[in-house]
Protein backbone atom coordinates (compact mmCIF):
# COMPACT_ATOMS: atom_id res chain seq x y z
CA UNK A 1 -6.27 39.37 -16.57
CA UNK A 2 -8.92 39.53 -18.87
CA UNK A 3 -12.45 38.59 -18.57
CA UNK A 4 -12.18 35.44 -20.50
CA UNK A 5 -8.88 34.54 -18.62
CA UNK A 6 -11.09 35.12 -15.27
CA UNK A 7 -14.38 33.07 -16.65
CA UNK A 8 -12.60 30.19 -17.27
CA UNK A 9 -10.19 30.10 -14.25
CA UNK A 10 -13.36 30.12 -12.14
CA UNK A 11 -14.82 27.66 -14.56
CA UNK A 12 -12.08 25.63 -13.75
CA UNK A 13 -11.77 26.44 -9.61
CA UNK A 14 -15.71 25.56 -9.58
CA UNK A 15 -15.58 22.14 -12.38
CA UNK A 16 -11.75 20.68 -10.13
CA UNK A 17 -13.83 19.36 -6.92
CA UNK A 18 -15.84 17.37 -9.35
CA UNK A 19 -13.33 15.89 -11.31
CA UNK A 20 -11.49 14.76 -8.61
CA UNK A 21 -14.49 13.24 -6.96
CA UNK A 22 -13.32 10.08 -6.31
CA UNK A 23 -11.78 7.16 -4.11
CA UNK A 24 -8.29 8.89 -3.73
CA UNK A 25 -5.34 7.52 -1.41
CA UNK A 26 -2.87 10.14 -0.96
CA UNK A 27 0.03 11.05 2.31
CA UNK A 28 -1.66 12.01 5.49
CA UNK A 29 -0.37 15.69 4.28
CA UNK A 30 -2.23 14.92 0.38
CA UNK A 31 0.24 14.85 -1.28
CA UNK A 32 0.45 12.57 -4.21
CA UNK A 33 4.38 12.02 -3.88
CA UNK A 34 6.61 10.32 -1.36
CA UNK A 35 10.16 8.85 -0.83
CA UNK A 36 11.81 5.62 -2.40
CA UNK A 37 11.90 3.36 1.03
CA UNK A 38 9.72 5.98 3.52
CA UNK A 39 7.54 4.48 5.93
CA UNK A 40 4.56 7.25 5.40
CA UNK A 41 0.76 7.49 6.35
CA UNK A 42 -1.54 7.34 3.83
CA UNK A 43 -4.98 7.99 3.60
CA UNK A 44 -7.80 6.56 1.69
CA UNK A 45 -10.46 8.83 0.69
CA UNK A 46 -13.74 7.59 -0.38
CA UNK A 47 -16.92 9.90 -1.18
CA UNK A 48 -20.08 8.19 -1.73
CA UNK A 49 -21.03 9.35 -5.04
CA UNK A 50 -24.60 8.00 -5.41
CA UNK A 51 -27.80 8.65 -3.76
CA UNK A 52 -27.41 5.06 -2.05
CA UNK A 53 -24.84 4.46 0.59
CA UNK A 54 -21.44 3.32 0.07
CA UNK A 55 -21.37 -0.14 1.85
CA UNK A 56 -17.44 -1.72 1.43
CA UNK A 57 -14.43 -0.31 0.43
CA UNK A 58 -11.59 -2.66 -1.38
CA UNK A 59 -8.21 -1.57 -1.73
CA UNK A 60 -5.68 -3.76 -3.84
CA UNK A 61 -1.94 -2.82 -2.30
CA UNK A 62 0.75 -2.22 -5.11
CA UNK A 63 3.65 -4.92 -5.21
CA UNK A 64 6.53 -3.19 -3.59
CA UNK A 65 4.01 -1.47 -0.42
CA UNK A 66 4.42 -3.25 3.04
CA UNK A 67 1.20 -2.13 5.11
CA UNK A 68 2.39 -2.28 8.75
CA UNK A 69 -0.58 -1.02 10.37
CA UNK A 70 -4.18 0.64 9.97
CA UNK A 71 -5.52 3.81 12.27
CA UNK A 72 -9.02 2.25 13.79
CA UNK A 73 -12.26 3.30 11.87
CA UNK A 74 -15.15 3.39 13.78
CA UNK A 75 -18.43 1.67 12.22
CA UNK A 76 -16.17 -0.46 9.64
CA UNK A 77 -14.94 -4.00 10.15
CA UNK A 78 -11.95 -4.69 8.22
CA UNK A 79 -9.99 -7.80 6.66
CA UNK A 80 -6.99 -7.89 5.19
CA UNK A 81 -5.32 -10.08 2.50
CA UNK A 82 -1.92 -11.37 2.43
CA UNK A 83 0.57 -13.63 0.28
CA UNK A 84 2.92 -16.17 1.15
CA UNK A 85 5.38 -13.40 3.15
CA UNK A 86 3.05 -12.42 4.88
CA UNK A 87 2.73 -8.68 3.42
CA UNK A 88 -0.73 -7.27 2.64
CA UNK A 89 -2.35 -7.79 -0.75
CA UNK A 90 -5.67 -6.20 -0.23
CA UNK A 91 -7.75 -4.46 2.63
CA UNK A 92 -11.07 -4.30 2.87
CA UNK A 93 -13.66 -2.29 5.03
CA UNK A 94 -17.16 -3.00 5.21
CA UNK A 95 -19.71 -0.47 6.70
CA UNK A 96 -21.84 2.23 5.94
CA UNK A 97 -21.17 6.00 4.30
CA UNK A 98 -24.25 7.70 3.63
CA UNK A 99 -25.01 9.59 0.63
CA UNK A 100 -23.23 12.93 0.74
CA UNK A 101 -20.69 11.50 3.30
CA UNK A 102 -17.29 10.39 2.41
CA UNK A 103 -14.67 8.50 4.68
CA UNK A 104 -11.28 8.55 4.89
CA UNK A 105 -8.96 5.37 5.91
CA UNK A 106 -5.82 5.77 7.60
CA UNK A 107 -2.51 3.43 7.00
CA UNK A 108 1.02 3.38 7.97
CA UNK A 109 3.27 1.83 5.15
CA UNK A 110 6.71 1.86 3.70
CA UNK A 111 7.13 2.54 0.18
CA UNK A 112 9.53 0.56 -2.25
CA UNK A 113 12.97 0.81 -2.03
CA UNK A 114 12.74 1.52 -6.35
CA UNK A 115 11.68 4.87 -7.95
CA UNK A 116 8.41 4.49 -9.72
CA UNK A 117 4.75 5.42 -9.86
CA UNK A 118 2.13 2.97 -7.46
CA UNK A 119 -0.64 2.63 -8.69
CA UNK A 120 -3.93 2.21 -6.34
CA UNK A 121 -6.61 0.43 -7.24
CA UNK A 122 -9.69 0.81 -5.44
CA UNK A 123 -13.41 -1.10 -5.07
CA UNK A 124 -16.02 0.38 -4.01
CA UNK A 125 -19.39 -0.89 -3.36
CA UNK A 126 -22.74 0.79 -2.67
CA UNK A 127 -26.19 -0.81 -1.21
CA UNK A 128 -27.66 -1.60 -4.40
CA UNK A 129 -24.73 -3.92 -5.01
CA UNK A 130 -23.54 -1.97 -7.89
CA UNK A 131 -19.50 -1.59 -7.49
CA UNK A 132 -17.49 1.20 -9.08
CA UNK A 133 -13.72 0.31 -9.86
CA UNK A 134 -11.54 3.14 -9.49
CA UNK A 135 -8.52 1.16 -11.44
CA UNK A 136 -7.60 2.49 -14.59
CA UNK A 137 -10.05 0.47 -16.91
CA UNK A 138 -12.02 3.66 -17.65
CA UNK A 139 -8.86 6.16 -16.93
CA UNK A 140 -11.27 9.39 -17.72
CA UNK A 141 -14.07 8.08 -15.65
CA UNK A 142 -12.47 5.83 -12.73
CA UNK A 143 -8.91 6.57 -12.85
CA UNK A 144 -6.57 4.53 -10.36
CA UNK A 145 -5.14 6.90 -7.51
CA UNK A 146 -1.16 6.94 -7.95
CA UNK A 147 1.59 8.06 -5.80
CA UNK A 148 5.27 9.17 -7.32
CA UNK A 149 7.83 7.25 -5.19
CA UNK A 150 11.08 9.63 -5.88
């Protein structure tokens, strides 16, 4: 390997954490891949990325995901969404992570029963009421989380 190879490896190894710095829902395992029709747990990772605390947390479900339950996270108050079946649309959590703090939300759901990518679209709001969208409409600054369903 030579030096240059080595310099920008590191470069890379150091520059990664930062890049992926962001509201993330992978499996419970973090993966970003999963099984057509697999009830899974997934997790919703949020870092506060500001020197003001991250105060609510929106997650919009994709269509084809049937949330059947959420792990209990102390110091948020959640709500939930749904449409006319009954299935969740959106979840939301409302509390406090502090600057330097992240938090990670835990789900049960089962994944379509089609191959495809899901796409998660995430909210997140901080004290000064400022709200970041990670959801595609900047996809090199706030990319949407996705998940291969196989």
């Amino acid at each position: 390997m030579t030096s240059l190879t080595r310099t920008l490896a590191l470069v890379t190894a150091l520059l990664l954490p930062v890049a992926a710095a962001h509201a993330t829902v992978r499996t419970e395992t973090g993966r970003t891949e999963s099984k057509v029709g697999a009830s899974e747990t997934y997790r919703l990772g949020v870092p506060t990325e500001k020197d003001v605390s991250t105060t609510g947390v929106r997650l919009v479900v994709p269509a084809g995901v049937a949330i059947t339950r959420f792990q209990v996270m102390p110091g948020f108050v959640r709500t939930v969404k749904t449409n006319a079946d009954g299935l969740v649309t959106e979840v939301t959590w409302r509390g406090r992570i502090a600057p330097q703090e992240y938090a990670r939300f835990f789900f049960q759901a089962r994944n379509p029963e089609q191959a495809g990518t899901l796409s998660w679209k995430v909210y997140q709001t901080y004290a000064d009421g400022s709200v970041v969208a990670w959801d595609d409409t900047d996809p090199e600054k706030t990319p949407a989380s996705k998940t291969t369903v196989k």
